[in-house]
N, C-alpha and C. Protein backbone atom coordinates (compact mmCIF):
# COMPACT_ATOMS: atom_id res chain seq x y z
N UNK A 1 53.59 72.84 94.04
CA UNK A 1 54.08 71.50 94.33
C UNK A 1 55.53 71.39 93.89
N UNK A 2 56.66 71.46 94.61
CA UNK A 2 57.62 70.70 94.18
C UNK A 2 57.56 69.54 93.60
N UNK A 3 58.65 70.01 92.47
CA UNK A 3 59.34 68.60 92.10
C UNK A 3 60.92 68.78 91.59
N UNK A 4 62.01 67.70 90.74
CA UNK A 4 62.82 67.37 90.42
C UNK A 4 63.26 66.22 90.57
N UNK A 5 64.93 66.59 90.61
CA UNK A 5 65.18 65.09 89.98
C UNK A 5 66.75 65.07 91.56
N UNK A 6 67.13 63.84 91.66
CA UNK A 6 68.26 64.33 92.45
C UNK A 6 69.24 62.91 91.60
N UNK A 7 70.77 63.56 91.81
CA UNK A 7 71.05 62.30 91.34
C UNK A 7 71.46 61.69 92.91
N UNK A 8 71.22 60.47 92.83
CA UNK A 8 71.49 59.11 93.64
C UNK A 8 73.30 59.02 93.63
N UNK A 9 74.14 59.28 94.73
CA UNK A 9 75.23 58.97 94.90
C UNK A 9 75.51 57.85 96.00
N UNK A 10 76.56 56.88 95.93
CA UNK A 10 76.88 55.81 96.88
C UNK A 10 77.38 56.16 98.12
N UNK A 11 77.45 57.23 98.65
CA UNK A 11 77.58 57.79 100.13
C UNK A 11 79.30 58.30 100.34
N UNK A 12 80.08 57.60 99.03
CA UNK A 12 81.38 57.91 98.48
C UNK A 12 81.39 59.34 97.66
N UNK A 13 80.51 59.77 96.82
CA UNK A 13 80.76 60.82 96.33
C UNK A 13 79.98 60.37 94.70
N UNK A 14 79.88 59.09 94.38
CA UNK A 14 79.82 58.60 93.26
C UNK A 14 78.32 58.31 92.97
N UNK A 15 77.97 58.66 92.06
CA UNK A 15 76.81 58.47 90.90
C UNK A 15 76.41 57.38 90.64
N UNK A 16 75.08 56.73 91.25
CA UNK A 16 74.71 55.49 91.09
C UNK A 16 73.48 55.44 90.25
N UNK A 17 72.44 56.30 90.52
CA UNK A 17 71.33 56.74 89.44
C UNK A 17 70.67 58.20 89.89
N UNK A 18 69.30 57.63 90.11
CA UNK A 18 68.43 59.03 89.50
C UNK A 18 67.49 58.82 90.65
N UNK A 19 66.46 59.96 91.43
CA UNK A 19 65.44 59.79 91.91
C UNK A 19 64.80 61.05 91.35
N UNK A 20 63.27 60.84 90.57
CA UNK A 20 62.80 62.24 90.76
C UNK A 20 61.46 62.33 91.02
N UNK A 21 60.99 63.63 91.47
CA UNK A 21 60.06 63.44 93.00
C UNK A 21 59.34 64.69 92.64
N UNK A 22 57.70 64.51 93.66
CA UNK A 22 57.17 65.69 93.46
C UNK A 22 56.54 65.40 95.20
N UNK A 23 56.21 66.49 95.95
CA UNK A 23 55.84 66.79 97.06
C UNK A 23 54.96 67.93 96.82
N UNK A 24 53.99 67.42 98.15
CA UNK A 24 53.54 68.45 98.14
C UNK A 24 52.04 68.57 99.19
N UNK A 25 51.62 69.40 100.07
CA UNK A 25 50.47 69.66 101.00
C UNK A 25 49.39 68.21 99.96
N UNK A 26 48.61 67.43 101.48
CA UNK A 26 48.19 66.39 100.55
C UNK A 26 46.41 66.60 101.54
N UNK A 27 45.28 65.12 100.95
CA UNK A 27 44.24 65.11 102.40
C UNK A 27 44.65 64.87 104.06
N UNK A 28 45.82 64.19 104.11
CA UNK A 28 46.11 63.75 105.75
C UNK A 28 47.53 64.81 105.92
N UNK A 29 48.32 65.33 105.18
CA UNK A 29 48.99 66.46 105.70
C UNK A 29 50.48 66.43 104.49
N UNK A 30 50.85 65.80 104.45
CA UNK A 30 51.95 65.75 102.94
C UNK A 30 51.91 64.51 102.40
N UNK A 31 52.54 64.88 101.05
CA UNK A 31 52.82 63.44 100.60
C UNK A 31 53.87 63.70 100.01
N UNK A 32 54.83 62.62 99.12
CA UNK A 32 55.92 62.50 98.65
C UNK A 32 55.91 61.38 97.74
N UNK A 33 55.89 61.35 96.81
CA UNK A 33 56.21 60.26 95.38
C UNK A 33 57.61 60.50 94.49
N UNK A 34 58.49 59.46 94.62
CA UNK A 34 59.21 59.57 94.26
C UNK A 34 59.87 57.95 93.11
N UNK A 35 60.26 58.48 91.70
CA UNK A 35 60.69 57.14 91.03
C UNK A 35 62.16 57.16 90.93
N UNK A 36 62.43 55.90 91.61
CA UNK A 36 64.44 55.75 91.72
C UNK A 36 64.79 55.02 90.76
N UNK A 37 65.88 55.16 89.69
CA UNK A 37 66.59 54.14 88.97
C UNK A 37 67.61 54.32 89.34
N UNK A 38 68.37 53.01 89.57
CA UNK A 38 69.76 53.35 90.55
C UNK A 38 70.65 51.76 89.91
N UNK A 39 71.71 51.75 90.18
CA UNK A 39 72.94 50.46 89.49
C UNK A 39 73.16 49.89 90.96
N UNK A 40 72.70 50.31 92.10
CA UNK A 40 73.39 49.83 93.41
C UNK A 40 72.04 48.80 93.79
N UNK A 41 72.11 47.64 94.48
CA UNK A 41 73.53 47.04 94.03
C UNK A 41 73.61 46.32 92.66
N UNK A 42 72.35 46.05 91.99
CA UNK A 42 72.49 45.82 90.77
C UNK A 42 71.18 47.02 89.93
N UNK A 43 71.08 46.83 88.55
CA UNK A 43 70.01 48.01 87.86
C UNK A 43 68.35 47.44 88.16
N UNK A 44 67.83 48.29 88.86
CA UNK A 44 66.94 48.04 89.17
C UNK A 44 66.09 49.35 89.10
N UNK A 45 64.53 49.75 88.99
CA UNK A 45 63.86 50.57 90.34
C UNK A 45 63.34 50.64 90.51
N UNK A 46 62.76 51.62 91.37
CA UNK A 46 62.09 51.55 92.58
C UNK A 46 61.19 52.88 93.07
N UNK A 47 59.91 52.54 93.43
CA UNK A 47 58.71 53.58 93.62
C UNK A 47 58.93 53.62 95.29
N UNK A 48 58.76 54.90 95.76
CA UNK A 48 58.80 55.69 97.16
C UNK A 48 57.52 56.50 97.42
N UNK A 49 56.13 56.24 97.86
CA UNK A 49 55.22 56.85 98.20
C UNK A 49 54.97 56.77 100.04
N UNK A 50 55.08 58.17 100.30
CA UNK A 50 55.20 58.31 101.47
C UNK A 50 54.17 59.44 101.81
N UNK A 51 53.00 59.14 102.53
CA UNK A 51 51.95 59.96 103.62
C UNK A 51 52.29 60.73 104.74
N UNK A 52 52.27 61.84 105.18
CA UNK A 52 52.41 61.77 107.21
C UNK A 52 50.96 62.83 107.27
N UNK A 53 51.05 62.76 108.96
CA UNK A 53 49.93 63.74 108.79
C UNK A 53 50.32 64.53 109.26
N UNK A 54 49.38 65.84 109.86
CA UNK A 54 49.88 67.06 109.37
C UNK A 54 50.73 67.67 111.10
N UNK A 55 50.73 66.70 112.08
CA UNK A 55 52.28 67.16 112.69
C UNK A 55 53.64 66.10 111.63
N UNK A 56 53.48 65.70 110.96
CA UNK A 56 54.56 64.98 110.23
C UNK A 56 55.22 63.66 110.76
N UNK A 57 53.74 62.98 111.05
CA UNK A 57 53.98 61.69 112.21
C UNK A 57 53.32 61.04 110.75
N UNK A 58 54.39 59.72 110.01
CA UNK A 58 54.20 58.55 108.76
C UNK A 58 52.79 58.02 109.50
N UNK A 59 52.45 58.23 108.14
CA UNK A 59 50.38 57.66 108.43
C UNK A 59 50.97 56.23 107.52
N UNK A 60 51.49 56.47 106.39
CA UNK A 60 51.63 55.30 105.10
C UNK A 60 52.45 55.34 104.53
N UNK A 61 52.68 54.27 104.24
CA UNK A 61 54.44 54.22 103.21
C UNK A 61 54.19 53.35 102.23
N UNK A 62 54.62 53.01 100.92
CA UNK A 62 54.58 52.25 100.15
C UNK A 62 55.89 52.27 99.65
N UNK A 63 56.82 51.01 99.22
CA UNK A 63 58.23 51.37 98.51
C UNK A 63 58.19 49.73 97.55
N UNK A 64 58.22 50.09 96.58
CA UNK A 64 58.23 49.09 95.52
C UNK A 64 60.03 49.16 94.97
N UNK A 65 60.54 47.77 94.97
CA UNK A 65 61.89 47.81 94.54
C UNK A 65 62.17 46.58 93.15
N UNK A 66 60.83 46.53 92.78
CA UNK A 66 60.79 45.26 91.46
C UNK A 66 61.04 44.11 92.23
N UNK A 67 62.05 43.59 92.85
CA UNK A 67 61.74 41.98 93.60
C UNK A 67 61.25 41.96 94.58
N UNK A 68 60.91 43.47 95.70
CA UNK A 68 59.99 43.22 96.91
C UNK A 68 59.02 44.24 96.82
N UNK A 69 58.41 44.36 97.47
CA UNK A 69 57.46 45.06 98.04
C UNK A 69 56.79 45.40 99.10
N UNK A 70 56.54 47.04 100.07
CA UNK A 70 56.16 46.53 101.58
C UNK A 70 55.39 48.23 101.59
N UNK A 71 54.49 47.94 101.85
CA UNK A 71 53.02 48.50 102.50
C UNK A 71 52.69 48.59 103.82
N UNK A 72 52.95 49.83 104.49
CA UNK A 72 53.29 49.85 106.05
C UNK A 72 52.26 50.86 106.27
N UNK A 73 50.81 50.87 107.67
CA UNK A 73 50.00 52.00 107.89
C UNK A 73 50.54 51.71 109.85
N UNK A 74 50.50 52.93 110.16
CA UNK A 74 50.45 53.29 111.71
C UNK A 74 49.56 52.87 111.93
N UNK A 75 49.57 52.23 113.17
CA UNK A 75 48.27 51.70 114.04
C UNK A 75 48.58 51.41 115.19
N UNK A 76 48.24 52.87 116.39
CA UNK A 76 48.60 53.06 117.45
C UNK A 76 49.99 52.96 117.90
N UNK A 77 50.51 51.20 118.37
CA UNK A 77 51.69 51.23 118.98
C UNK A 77 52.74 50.24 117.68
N UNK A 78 51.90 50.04 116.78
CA UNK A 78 52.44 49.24 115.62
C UNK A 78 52.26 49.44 114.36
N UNK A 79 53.29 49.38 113.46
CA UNK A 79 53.22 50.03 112.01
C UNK A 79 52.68 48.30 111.07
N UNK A 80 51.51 48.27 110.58
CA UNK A 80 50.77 46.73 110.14
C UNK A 80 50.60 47.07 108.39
N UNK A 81 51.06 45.96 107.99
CA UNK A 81 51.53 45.94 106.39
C UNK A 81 51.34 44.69 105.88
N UNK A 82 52.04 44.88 105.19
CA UNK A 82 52.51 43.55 104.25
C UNK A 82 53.48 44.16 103.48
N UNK A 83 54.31 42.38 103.16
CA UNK A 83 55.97 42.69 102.76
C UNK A 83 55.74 41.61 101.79
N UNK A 84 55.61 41.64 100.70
CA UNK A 84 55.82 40.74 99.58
C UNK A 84 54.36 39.92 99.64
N UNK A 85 53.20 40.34 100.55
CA UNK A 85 51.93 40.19 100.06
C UNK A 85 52.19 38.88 101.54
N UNK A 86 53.06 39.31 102.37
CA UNK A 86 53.08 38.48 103.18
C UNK A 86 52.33 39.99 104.88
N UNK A 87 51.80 39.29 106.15
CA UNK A 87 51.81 39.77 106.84
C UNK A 87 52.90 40.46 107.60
N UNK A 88 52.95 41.98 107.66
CA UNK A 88 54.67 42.16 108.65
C UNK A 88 53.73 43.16 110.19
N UNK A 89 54.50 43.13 110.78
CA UNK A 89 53.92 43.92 111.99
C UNK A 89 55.16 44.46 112.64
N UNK A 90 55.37 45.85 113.10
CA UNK A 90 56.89 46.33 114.04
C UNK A 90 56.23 47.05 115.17
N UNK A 91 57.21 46.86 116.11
CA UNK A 91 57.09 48.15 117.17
C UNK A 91 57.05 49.86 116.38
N UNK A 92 55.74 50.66 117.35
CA UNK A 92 55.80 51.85 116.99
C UNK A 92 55.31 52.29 117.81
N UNK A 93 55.71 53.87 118.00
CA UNK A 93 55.13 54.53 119.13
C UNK A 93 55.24 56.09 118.71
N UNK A 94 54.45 57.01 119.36
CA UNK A 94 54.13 58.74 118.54
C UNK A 94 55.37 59.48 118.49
N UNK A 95 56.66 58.78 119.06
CA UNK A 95 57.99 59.30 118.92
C UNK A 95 58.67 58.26 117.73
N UNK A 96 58.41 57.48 117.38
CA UNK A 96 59.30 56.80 116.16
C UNK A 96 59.63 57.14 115.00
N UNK A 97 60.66 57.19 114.49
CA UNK A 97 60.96 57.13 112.93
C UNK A 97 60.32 56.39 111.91
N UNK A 98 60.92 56.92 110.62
CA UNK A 98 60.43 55.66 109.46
C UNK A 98 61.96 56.24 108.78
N UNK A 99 62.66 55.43 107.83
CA UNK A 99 63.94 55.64 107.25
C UNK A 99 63.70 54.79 106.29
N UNK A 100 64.21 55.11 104.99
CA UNK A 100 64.67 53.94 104.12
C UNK A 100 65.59 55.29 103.17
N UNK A 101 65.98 54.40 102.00
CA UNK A 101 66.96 55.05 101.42
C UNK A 101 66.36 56.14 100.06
N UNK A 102 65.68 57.47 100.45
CA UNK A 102 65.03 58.31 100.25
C UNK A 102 65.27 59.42 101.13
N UNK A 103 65.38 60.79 100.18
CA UNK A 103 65.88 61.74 100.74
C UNK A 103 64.68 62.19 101.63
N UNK A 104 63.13 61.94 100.99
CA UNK A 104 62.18 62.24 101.77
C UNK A 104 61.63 62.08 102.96
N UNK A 105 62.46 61.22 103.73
CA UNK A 105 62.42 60.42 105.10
C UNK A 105 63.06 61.14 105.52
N UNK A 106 64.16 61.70 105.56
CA UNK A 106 64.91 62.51 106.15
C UNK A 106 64.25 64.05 106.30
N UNK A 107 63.55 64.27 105.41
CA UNK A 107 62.97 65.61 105.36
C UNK A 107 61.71 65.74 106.78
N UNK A 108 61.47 64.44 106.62
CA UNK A 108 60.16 64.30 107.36
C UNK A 108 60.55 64.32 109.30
N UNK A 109 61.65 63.63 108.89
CA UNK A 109 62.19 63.21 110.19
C UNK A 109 62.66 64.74 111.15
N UNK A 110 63.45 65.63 110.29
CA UNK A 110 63.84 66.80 110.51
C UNK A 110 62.57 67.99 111.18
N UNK A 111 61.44 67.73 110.23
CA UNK A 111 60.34 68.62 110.49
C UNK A 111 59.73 68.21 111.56
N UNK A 112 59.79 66.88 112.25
CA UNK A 112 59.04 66.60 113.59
C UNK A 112 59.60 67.12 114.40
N UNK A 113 61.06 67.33 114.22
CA UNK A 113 62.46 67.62 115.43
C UNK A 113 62.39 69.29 115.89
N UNK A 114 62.65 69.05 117.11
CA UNK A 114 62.42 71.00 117.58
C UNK A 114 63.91 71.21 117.70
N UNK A 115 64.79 70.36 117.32
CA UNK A 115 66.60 70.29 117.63
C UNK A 115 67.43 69.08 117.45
N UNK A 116 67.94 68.93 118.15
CA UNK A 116 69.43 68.17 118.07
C UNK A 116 68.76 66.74 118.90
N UNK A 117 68.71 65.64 118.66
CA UNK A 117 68.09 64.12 119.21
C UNK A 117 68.44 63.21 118.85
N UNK A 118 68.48 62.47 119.51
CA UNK A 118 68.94 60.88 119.35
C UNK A 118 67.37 60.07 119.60
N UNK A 119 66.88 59.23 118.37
CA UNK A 119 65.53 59.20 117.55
C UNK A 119 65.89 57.38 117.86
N UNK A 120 64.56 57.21 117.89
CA UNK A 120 64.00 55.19 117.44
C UNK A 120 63.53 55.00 115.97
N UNK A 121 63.96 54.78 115.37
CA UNK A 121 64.09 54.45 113.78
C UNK A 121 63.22 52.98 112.90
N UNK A 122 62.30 52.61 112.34
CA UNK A 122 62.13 51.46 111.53
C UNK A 122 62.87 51.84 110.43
N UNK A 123 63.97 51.13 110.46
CA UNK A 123 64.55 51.42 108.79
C UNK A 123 64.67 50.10 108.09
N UNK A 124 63.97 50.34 106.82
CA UNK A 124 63.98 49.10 105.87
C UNK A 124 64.88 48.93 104.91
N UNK A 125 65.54 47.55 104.94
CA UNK A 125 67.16 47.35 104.46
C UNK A 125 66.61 47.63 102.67
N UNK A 126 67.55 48.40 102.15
CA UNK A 126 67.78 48.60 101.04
C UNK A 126 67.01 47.24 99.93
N UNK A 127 66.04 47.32 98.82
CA UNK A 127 66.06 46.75 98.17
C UNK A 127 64.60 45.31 98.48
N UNK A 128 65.33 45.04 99.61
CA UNK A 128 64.65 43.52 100.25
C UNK A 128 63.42 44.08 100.99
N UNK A 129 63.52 45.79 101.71
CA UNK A 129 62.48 46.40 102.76
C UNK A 129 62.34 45.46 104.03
N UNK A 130 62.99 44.65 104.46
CA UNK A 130 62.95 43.85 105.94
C UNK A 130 62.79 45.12 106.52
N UNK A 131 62.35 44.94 107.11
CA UNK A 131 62.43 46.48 108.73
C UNK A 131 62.98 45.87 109.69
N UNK A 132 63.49 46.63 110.24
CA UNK A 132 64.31 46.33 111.38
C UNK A 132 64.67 47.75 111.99
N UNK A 133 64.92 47.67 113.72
CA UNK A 133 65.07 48.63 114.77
C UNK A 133 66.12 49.14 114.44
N UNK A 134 66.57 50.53 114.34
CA UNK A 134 67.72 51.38 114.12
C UNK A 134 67.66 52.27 115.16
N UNK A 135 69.08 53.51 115.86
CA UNK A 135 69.07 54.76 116.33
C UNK A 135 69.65 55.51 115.85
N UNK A 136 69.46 56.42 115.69
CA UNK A 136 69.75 57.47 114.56
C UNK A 136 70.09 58.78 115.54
N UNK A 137 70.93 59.84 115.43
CA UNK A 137 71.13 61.03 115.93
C UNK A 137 71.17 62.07 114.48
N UNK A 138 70.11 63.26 114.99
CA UNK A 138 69.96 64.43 114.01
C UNK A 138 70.75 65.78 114.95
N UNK A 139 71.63 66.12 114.73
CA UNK A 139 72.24 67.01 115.02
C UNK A 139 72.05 68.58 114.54
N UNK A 140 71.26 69.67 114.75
CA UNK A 140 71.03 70.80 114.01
C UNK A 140 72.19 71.76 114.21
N UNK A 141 72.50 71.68 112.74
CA UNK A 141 73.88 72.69 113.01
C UNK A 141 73.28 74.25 113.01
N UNK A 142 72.56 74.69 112.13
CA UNK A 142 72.20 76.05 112.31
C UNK A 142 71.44 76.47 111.13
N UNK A 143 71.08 77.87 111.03
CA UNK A 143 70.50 78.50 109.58
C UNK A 143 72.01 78.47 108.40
N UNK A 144 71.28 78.27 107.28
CA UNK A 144 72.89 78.07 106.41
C UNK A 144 72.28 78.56 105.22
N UNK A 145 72.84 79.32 104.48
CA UNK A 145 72.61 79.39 102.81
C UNK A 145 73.55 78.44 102.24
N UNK A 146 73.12 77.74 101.59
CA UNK A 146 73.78 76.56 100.80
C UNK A 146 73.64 76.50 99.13
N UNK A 147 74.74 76.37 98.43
CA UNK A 147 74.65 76.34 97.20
C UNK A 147 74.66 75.42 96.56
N UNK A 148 73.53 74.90 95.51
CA UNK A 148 73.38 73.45 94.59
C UNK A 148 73.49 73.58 93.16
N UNK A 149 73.52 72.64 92.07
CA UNK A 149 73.33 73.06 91.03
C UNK A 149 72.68 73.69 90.35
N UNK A 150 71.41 73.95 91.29
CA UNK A 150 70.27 74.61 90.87
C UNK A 150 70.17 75.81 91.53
N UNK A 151 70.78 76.36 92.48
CA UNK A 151 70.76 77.42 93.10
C UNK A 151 71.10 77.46 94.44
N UNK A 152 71.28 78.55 94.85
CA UNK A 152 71.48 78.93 96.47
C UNK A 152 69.93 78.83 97.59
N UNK A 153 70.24 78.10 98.51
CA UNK A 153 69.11 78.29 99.02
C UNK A 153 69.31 78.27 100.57
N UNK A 154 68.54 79.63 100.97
CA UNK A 154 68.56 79.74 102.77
C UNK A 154 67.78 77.82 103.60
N UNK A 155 68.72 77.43 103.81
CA UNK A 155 68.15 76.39 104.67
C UNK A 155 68.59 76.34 106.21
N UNK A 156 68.16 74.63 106.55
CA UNK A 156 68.60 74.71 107.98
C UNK A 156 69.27 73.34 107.28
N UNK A 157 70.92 73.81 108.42
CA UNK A 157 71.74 72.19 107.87
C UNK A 157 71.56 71.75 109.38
N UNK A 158 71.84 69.82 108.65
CA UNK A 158 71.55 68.95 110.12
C UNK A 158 72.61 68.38 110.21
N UNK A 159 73.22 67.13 110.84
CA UNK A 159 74.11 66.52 110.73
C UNK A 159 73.18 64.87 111.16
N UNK A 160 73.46 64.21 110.30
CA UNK A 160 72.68 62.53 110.47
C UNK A 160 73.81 61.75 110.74
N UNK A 161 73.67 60.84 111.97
CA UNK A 161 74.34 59.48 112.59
C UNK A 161 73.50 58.48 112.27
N UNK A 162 73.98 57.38 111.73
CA UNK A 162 73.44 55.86 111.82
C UNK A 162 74.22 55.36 113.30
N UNK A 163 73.60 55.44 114.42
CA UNK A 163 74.38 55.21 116.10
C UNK A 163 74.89 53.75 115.98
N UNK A 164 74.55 52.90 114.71
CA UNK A 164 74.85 51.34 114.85
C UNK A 164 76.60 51.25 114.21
N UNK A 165 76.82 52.33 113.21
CA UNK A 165 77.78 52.49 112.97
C UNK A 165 78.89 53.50 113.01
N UNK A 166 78.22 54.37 113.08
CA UNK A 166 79.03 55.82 113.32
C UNK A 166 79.15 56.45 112.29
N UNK A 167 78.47 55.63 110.56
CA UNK A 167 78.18 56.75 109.76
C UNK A 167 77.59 57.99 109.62
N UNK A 168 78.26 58.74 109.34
CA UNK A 168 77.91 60.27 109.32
C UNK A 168 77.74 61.39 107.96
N UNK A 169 76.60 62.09 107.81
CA UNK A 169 77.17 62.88 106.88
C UNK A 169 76.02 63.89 107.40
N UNK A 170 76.14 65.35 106.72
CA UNK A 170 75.86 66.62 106.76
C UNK A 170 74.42 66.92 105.35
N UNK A 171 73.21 67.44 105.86
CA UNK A 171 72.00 67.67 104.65
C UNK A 171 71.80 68.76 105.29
N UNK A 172 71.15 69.35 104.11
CA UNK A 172 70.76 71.03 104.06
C UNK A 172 69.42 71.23 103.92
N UNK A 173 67.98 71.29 104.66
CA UNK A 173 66.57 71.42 104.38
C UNK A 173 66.41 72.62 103.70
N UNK A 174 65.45 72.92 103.03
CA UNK A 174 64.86 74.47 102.93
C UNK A 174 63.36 73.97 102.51
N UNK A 175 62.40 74.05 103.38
CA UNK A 175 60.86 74.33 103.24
C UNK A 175 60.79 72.76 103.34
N UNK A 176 60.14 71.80 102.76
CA UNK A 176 59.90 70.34 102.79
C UNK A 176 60.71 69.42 101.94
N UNK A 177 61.78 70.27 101.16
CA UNK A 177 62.90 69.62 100.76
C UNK A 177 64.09 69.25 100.85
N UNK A 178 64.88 68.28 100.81
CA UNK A 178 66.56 68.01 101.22
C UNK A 178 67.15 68.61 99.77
N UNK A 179 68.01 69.53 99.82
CA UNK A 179 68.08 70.46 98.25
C UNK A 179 70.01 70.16 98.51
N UNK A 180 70.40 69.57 99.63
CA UNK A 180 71.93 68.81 99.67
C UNK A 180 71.75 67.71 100.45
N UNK A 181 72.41 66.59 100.63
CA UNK A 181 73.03 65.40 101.25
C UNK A 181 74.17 65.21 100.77
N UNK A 182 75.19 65.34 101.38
CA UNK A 182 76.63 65.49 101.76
C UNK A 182 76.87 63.50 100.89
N UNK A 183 77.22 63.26 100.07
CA UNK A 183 78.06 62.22 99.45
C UNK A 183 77.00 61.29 99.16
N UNK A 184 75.43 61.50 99.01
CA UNK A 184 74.19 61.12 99.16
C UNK A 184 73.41 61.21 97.75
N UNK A 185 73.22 62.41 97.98
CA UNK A 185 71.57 63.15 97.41
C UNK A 185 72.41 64.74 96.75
N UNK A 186 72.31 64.99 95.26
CA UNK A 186 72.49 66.23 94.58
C UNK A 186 71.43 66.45 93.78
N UNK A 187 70.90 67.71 93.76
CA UNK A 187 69.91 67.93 92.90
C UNK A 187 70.39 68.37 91.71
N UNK A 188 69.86 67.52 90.77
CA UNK A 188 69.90 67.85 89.43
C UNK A 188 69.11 68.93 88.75
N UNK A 189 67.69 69.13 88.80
CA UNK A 189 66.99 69.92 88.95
C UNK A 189 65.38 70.15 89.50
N UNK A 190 65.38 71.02 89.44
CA UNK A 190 63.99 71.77 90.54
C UNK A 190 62.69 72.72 89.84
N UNK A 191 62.25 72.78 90.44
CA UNK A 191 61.05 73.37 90.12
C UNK A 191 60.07 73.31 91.55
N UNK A 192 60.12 75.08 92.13
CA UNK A 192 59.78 75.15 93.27
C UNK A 192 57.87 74.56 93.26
N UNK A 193 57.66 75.14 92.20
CA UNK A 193 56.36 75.32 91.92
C UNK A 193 55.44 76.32 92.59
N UNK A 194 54.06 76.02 93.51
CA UNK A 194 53.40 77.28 94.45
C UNK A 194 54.00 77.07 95.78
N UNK A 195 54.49 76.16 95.92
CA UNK A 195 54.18 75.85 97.65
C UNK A 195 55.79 75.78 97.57
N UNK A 196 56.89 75.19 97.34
CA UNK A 196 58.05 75.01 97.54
C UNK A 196 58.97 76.40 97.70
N UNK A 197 60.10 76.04 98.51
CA UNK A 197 61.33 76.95 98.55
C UNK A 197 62.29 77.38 97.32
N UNK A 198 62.27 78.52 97.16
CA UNK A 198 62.58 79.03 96.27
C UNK A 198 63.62 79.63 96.08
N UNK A 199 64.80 79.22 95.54
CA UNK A 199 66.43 79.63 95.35
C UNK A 199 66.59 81.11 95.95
N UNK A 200 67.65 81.45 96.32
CA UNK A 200 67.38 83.39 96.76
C UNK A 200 68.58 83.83 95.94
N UNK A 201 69.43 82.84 94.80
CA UNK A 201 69.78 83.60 93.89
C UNK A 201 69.97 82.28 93.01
C-alpha cells in the first residue's frame, strides 16, 4: 500500500500545507484516503476519501473541509449525495470526471485515459464542495524518468488544462501515484510499500 506525505503548494510555487495519503487495491477496485492541512484560503483541514471501481470509473467520494461536507455515489446517469446533510444531484455519464483539489483525482483521471483528451469534469469548488460542470484537457506527453525529493521515478508525464481558463501545468504518474505536479503537489515523503512504484534510484 502506498503512502506519504506531499507538500500542498499554491499553483505559484509556494507552500501552503501538507496532504498525506495512503492508496491502495480496495473491495470495488482502489481507494485513496487522504488528510490535508493547508493555510489557503484560511487554516483549516480537510479529509479526501475516494472509491473507483476497478476500470477506474468514481463509485464514491467523500471530502470533509471542517465548514462543509459532500458525499457523492454514481448512479447511472447521476452522481446522488448530500452536501452539508442537504440533498445534491449532478449530471453524469460512463465518460465523466470527478476533480477536486487532490492529487488523487488526477491519478484516477489519467488511468481511465488511453491518451491525449479533452474530458467532462464535476469539479467541486475548493473548501465550500458546490459541484459544478468543468472541461478539462489531459495531454500525454510521453514515458519520462522524473526526479523528486524522494527519488527518481520512471513515469508517464501529462500535461492538465482547466479549458475555462487556460490554466496549465505539467504531473508525472508512476503506478497509481502523482510523485510530481508542476507548482502543485511535491512529495515530501514515500513509502512504496507491496503494491506501489518504486524509485529506480
Amino acid at each position: 500500500m502506498p503512502l506519504g506525505r506531499y507538500t500542498v503548494l499554491d499553483g505559484e510555487g509556494s507552500a501552503v500545507g501538507t496532504e498525506d495519503f495512503r492508496c491502495a487495491p480496495g473491495p470495488m477496485g482502489w481507494r485513496y484516503f487522504g488528510e490535508i492541512a493547508t493555510n489557503d484560503p484560511t487554516p483549516h483541514r480537510e479529509i479526501v476519501d475516494l472509491a473507483v471501481d476497478a476500470s477506474w470509473r468514481p463509485a464514491r467520494m467523500r471530502v470533509e473541509t471542517g465548514s462543509h461536507h459532500i458525499l457523492l455515489s454514481a448512479d447511472g446517469d447521476a452522481l446522488r449525495g448530500f452536501l452539508d446533510d442537504e440533498p445534491v444531484t449532478t449530471r453524469w455519464g460512463s465518460d465523466w470526471h470527478l476533480d477536486y483539489l487532490s492529487p488523487a483525482y488526477n491519478a484516477v483521471t489519467t488511468k481511465r485515459l488511453n491518451g491525449s483528451a479533452e474530458i467532462d469534469v464535476i469539479y467541486l469548488e475548493p473548501v465550500t464542495c458546490e459541484p459544478r460542470e468543468e472541461r478539462q484537457r489531459y495531454e500525454l506527453i510521453g514515458d519520462e524518468d522524473v526526479d523528486t525529493p524522494v527519488g527518481r521515478f520512471a513515469s508517464y508525464r501529462w500535461r492538465f488544462t482547466a479549458l475555462s481558463t487556460g490554466w496549465s501545468r505539467e504531473l508525472w504518474i508512476a503506478g497509481d501515484v502523482v510523485v510530481r505536479f508542476e507548482s502543485l503537489y511535491e512529495l515530501e515523503w514515500y513509502e512504496a510499500g507491496a503494491s506501489g512504484a518504486q524509485p529506480v534510484s
